[in-house]
Protein backbone atom coordinates (compact mmCIF):
# COMPACT_ATOMS: atom_id res chain seq x y z
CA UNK A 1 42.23 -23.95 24.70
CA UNK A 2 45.34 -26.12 23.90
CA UNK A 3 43.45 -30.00 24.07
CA UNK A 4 47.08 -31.29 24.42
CA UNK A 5 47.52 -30.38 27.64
CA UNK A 6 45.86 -32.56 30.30
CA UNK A 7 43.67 -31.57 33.75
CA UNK A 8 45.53 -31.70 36.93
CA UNK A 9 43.88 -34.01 39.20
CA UNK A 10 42.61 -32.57 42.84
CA UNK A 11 39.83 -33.04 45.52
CA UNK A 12 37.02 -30.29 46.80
CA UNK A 13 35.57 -30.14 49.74
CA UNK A 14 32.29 -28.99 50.22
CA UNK A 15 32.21 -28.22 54.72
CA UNK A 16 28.53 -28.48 56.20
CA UNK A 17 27.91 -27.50 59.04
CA UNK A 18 25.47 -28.86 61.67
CA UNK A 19 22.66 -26.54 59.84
CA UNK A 20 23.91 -27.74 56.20
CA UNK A 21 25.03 -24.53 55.60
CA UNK A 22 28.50 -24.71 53.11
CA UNK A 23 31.73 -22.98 54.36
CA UNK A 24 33.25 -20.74 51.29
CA UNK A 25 36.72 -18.61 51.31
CA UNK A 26 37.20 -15.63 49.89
CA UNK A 27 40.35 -15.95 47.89
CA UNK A 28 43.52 -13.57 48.86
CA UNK A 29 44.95 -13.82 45.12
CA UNK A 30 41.73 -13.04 43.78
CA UNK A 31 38.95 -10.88 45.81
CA UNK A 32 35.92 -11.38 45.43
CA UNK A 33 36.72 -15.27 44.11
CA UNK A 34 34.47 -17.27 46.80
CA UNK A 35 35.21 -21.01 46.93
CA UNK A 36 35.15 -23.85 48.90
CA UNK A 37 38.02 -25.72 49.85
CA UNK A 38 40.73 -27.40 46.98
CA UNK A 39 43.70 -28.12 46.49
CA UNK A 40 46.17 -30.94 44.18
CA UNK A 41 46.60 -34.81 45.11
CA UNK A 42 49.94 -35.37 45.86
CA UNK A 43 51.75 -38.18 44.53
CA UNK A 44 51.78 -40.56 47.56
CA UNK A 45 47.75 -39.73 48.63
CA UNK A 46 44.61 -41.02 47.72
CA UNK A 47 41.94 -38.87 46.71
CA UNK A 48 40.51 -38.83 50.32
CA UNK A 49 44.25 -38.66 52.25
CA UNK A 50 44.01 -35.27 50.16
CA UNK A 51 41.00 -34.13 51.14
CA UNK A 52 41.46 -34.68 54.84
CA UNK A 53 45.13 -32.80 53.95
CA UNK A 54 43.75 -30.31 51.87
CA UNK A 55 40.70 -29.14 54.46
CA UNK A 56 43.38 -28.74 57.48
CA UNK A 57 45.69 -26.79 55.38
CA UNK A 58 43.26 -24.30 54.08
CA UNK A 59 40.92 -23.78 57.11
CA UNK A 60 43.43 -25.12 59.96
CA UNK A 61 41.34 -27.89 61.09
CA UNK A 62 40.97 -31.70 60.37
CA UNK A 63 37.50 -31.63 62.30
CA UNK A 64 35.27 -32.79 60.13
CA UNK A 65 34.01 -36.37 58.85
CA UNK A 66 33.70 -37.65 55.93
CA UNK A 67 29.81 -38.00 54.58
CA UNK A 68 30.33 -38.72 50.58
CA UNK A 69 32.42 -38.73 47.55
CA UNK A 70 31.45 -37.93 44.29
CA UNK A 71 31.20 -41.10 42.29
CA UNK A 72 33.27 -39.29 39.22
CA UNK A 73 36.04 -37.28 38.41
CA UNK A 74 34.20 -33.78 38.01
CA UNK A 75 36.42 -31.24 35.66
CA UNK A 76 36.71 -27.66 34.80
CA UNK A 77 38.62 -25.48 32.33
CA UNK A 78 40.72 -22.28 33.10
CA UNK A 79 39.88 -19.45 30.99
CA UNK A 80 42.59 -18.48 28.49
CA UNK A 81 43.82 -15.95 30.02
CA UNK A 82 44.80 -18.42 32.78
CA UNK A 83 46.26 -21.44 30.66
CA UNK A 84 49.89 -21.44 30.44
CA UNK A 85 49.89 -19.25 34.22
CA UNK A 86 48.19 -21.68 36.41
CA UNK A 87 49.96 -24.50 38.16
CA UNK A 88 53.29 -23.88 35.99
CA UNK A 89 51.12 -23.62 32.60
CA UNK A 90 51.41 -27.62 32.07
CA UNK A 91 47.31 -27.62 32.91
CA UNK A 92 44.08 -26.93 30.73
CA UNK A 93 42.05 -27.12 34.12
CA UNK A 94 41.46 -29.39 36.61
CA UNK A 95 39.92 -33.22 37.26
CA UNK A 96 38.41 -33.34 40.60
CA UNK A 97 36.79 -35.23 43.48
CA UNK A 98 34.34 -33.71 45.76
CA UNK A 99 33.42 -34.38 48.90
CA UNK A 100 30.93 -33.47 51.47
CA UNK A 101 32.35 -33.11 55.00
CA UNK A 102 30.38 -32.61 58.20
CA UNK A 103 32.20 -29.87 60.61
CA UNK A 104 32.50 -31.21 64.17
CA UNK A 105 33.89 -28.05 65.56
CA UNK A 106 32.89 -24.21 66.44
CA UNK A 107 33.81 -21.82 64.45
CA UNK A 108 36.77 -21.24 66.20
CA UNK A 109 38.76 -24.07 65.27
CA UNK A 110 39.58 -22.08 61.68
CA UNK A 111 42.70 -20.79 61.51
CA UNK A 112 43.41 -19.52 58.28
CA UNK A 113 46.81 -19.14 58.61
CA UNK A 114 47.50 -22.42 60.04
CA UNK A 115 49.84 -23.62 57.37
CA UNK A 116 52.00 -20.72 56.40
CA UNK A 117 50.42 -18.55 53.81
CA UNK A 118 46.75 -19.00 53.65
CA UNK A 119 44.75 -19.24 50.37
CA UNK A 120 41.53 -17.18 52.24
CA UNK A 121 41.31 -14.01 53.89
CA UNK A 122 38.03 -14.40 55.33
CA UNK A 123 35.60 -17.16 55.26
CA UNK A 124 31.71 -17.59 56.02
CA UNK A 125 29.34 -20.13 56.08
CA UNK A 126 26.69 -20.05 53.60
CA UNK A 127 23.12 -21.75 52.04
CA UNK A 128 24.26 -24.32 49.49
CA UNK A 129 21.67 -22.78 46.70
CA UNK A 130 24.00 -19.38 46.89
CA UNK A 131 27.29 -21.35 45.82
CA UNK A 132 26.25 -20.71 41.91
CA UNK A 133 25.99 -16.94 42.95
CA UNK A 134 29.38 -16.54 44.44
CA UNK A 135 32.07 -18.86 42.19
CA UNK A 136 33.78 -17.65 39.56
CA UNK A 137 31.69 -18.00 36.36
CA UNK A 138 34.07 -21.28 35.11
CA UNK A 139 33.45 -23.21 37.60
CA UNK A 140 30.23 -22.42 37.91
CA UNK A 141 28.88 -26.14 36.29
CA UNK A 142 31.36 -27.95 38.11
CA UNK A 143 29.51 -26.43 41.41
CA UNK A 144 26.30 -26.80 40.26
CA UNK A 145 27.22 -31.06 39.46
CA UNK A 146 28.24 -30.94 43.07
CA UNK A 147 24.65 -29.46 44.54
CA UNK A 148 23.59 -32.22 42.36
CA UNK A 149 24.99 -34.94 43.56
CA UNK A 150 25.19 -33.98 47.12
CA UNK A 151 21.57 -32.94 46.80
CA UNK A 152 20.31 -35.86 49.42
CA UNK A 153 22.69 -34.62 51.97
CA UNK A 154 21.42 -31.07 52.12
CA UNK A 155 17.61 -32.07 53.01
């Protein structure tokens, strides 16, 4: 890991819907890689203005409220393999905040393609505890901080 380089800041989202089950995409560019909704801040948006941005690009719908924000900047590393490939190779991982969404919709609002080409191939909704199960093993901990602090909202 190359400590010069520094984390590129983004936003999650972790979608409930009305049962507090999470939505997660399965990723085109890497099967099998389940996820919830993320994506980079641009330069003129706040951390939230991203979010909201982020969720309607991704899923193709802006339905949803937002419930909570993580109160830090969570982070993750890219494996090794990844530094130096990843968002032009300028990034050792990424600085992130979460945060919880409740879906107003049906299921039919997603459109997946919405935005040009979509990030998921499929999507389902899921039990929060399964999250740990399904992300890809470095991100893992960042997930798990999220259940964490989100924890009240899933009751």
């Amino acid at each position: 890991m190359t400590p010069t380089l520094k984390y590129r800041r983004g936003v999650g989202i972790m979608l409930l819907d009305r049962r507090n089950q999470v939505f997660v995409g399965n990723r085109i560019d890497a099967p099998g890689a389940w996820q919830m909704p993320q994506g980079g801040i641009d330069a003129d948006e706040t951390p939230r203005q991203a979010a909201v941005r982020e969720l309607a690009e991704e899923v193709g719908t802006d339905k949803a409220e937002i419930l909570a924000e993580t109160k830090e900047w969570l982070r993750y590393d890219l494996p090794s393999a990844l530094i130096g490939k990843a968002w032009g190779g300028g990034y050792r991982g990424q600085e992130q905040k979460w945060f919880a969404m409740r879906f107003l919709g049906t299921d039919g609002d997603f459109d997946l393609a919405a935005h040009g080409e979509p990030e998921f191939d499929e999507w389902r909704w899921l039990p929060p505890a399964e999250l740990p199960r399904l992300i890809v093993p470095f991100k893992r901990a960042l997930y798990l901080a999220v259940l964490r602090e989100f924890a009240p909202l899933l009751q």
